[in-house]
Protein backbone atom coordinates (compact mmCIF):
# COMPACT_ATOMS: atom_id res chain seq x y z
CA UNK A 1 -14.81 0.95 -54.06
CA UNK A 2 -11.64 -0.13 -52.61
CA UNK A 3 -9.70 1.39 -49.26
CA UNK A 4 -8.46 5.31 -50.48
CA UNK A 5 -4.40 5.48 -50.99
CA UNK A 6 -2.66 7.14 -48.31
CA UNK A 7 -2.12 9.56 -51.74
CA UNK A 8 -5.53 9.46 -52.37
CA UNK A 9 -6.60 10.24 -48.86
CA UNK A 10 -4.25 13.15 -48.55
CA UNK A 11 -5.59 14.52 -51.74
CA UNK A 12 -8.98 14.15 -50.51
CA UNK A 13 -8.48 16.03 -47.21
CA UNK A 14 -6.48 18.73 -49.08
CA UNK A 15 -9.42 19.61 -50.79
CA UNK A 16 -11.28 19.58 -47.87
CA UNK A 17 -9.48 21.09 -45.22
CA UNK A 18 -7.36 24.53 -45.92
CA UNK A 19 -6.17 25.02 -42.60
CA UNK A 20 -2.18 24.09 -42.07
CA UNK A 21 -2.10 23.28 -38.59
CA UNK A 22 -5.39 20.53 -39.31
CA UNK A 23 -3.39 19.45 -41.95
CA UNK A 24 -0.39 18.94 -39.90
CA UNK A 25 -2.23 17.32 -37.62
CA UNK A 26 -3.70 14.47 -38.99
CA UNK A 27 -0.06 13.98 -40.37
CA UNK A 28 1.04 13.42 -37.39
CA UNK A 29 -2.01 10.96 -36.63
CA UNK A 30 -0.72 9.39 -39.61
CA UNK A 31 2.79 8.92 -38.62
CA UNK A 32 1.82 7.49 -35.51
CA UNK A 33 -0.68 5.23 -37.00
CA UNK A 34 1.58 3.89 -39.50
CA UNK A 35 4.15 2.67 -36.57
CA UNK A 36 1.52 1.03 -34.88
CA UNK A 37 0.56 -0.43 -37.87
CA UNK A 38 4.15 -1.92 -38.81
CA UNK A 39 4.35 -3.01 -35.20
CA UNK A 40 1.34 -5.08 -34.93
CA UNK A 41 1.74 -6.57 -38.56
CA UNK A 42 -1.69 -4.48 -40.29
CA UNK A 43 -1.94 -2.72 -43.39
CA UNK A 44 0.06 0.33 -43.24
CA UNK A 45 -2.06 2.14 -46.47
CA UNK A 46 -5.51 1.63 -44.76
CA UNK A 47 -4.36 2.80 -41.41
CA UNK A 48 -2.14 5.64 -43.01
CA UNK A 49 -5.50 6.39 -45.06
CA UNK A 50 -7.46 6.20 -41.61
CA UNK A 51 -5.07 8.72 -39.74
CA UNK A 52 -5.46 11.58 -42.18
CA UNK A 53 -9.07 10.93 -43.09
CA UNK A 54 -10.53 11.05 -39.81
CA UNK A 55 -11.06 14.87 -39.30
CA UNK A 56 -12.06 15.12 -43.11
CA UNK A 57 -15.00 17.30 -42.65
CA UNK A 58 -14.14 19.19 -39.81
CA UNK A 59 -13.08 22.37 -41.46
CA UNK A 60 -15.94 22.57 -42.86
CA UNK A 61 -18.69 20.86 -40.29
CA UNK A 62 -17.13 21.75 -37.14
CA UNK A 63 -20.09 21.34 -34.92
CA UNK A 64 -20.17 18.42 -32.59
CA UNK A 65 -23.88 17.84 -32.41
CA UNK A 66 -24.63 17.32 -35.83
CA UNK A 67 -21.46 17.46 -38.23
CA UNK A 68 -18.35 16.37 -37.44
CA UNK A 69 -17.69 13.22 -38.50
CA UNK A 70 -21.01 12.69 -39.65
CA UNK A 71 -20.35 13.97 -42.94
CA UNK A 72 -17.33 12.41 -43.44
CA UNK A 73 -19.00 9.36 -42.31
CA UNK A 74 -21.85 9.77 -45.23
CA UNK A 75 -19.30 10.56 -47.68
CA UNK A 76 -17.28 7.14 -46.59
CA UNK A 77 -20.58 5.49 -46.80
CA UNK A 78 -21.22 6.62 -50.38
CA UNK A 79 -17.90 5.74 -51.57
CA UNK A 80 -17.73 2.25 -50.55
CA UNK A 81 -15.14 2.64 -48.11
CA UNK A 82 -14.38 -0.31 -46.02
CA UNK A 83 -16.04 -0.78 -42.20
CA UNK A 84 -13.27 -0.75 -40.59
CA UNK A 85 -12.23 2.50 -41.81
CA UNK A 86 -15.83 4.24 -41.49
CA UNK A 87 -15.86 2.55 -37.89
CA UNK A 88 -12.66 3.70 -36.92
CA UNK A 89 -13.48 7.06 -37.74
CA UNK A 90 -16.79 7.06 -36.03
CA UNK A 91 -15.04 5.36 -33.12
CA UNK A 92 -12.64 8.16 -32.36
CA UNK A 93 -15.53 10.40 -31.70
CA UNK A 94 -17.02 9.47 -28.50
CA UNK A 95 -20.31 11.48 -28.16
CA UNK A 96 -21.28 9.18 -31.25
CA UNK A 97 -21.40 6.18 -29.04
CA UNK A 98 -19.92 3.85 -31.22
CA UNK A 99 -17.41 0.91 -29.75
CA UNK A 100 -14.04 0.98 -30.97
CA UNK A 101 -14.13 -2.60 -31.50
CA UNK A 102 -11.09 -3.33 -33.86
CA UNK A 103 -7.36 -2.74 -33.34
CA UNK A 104 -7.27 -0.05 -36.04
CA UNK A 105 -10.39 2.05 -33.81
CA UNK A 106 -8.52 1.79 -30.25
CA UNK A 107 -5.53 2.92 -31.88
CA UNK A 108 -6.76 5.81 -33.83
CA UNK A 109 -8.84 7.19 -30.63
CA UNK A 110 -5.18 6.40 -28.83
CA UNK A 111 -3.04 8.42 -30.93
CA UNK A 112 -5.38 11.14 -32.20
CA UNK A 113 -5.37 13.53 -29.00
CA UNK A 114 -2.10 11.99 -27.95
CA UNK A 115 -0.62 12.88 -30.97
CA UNK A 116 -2.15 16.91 -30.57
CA UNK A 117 -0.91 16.95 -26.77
CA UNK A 118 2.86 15.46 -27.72
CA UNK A 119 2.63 18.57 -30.88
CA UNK A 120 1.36 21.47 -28.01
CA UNK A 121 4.60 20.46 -25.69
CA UNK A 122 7.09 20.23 -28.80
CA UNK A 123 5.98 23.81 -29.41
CA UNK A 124 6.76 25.42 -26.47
CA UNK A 125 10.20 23.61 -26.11
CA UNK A 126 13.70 25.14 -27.62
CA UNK A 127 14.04 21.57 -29.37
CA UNK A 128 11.03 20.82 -29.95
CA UNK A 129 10.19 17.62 -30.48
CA UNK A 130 13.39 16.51 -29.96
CA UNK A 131 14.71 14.64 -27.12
CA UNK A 132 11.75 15.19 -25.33
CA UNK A 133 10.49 12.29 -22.94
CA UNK A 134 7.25 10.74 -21.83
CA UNK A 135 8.08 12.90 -18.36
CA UNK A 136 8.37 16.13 -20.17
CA UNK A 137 4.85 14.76 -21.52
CA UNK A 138 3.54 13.89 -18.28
CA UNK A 139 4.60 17.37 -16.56
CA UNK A 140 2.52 19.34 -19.40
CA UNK A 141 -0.82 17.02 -18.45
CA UNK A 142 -0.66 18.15 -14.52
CA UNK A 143 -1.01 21.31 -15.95
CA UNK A 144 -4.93 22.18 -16.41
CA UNK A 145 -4.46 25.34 -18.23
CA UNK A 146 -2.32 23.72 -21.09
CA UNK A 147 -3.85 22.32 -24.23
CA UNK A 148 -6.95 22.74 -21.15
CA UNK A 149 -9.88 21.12 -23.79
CA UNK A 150 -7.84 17.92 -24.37
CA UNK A 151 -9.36 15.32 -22.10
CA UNK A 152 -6.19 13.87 -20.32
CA UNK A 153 -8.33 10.89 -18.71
CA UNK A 154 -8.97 10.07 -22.90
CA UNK A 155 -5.47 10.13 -23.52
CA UNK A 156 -4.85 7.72 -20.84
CA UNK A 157 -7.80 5.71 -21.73
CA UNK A 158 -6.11 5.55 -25.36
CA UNK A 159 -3.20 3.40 -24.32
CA UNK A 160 -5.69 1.34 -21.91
CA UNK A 161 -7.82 -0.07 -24.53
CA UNK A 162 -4.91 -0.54 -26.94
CA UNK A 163 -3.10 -2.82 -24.04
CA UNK A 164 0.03 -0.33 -23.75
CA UNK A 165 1.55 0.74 -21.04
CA UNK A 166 1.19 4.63 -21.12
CA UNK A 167 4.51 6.21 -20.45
CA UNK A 168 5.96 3.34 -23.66
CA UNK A 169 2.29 4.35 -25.75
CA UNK A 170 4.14 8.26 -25.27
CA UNK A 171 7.49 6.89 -26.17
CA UNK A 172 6.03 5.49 -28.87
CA UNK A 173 3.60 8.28 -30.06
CA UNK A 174 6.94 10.69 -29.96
CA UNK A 175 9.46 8.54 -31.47
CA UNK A 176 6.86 8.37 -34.49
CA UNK A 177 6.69 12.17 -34.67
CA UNK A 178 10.00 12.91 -34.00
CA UNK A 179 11.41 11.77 -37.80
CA UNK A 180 8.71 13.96 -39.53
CA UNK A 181 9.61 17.06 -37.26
CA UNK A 182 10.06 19.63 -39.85
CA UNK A 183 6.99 18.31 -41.80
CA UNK A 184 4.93 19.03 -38.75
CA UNK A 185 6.47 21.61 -37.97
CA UNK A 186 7.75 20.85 -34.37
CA UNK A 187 11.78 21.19 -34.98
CA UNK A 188 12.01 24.26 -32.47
CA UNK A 189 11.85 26.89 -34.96
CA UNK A 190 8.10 27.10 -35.06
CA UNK A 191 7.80 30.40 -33.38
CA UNK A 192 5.15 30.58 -35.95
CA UNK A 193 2.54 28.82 -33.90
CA UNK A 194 1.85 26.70 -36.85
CA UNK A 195 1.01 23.13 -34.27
CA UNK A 196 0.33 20.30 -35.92
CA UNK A 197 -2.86 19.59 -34.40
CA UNK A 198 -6.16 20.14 -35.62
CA UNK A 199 -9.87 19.44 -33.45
CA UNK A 200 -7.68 17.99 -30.79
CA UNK A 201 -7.40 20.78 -29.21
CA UNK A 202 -4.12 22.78 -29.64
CA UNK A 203 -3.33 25.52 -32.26
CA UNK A 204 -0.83 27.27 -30.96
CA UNK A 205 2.23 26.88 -28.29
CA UNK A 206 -0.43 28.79 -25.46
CA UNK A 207 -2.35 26.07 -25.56
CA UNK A 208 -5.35 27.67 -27.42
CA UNK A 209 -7.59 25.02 -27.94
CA UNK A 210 -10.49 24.30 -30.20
CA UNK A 211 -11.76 20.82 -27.55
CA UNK A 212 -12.92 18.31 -29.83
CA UNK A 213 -12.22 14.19 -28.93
């Protein structure tokens, strides 16, 4: 079988996943895959595909030592998904030891916690998402209680591997976001606590975090 749609992949993880704030997470992943994906020249359907699929099973096989992503993976497997998808997704999972290798891997592990961190700060500003800066970023990461299970030295490592400077890989990441803001819920009216992060680590604007890579 060919790549998944992006449609197709959405449809997928909606039956899959029932939670709103996973779902508005790997949206976001999505967003900010697709921009890296028109900026490098790759295809934006497979790595718009990637971005949602890779926390597929994780509603429903949250535990790190022996499901999450591994059933997704299977299921990829079985399908006749391409490598470079499967290995991306396997790739953004560190514990599983595999080397992000391709452009598409570095960038999903780059943008998945990224993009969960960038949704936690939104949240607890008046704006939101908007106008904020890679500083207003930077300020929330010297902070060890907030979002305290996302690994800031990943985040960092993210934007290493890819070849980006950090502070333009956050200007980047947020300028992605920033257009689907109401989607994601992170226009400044989400008093809700509806983040759009999922395994990341945030679900709510204290920072509550669930501490998955």
């Amino acid at each position: 079988m060919a790549a998944p749609s992006r449609d197709e992949a959405w449809e997928l993880f909606c039956e899959w996943t029932e939670s709103e704030s996973l779902r508005r997470h790997v949206l976001g992943v999505e967003a900010a895959m697709v921009a890296y994906a028109e900026r490098y020249g790759e295809d934006t359907e497979l790595w718009a595909a990637t971005g949602i699929l890779h926390d597929l099973d994780y509603e429903k096989h949250p535990d790190l030592e022996t499901g999450h992503p591994r059933v997704a993976l299977a299921l990829f497997e079985e399908r006749g998904y391409p490598p470079e998808l499967i290995d991306a997704v396997a790739g953004h999972a560190p514990y599983l030891g595999v080397p992000r290798e391709s452009r598409m891997s570095r960038t999903l592990f780059a943008v998945d916690e990224l993009s969960g961190f960038i949704a936690a700060v939104a949240l607890v500003r008046p704006t939101g998402i908007e106008g904020m800066s890679p500083k207003s970023v930077r300020k929330k990461m010297k902070q060890p209680s907030f979002a305290a299970a996302v690994n800031r030295e990943d985040m960092r490592l993210g934007a290493e591997e890819m070849g980006e400077d950090f502070d333009q890989h956050l200007a980047f990441v947020i300028a992605a976001l920033e257009p689907r803001a109401a989607e994601l819920g992170l226009t400044g009216e989400a008093a809700d606590g509806q983040a759009a992060v999922g395994n990341d680590g945030v679900s709510a604007p204290t920072g509550n975090v669930a501490g998955e890579a």
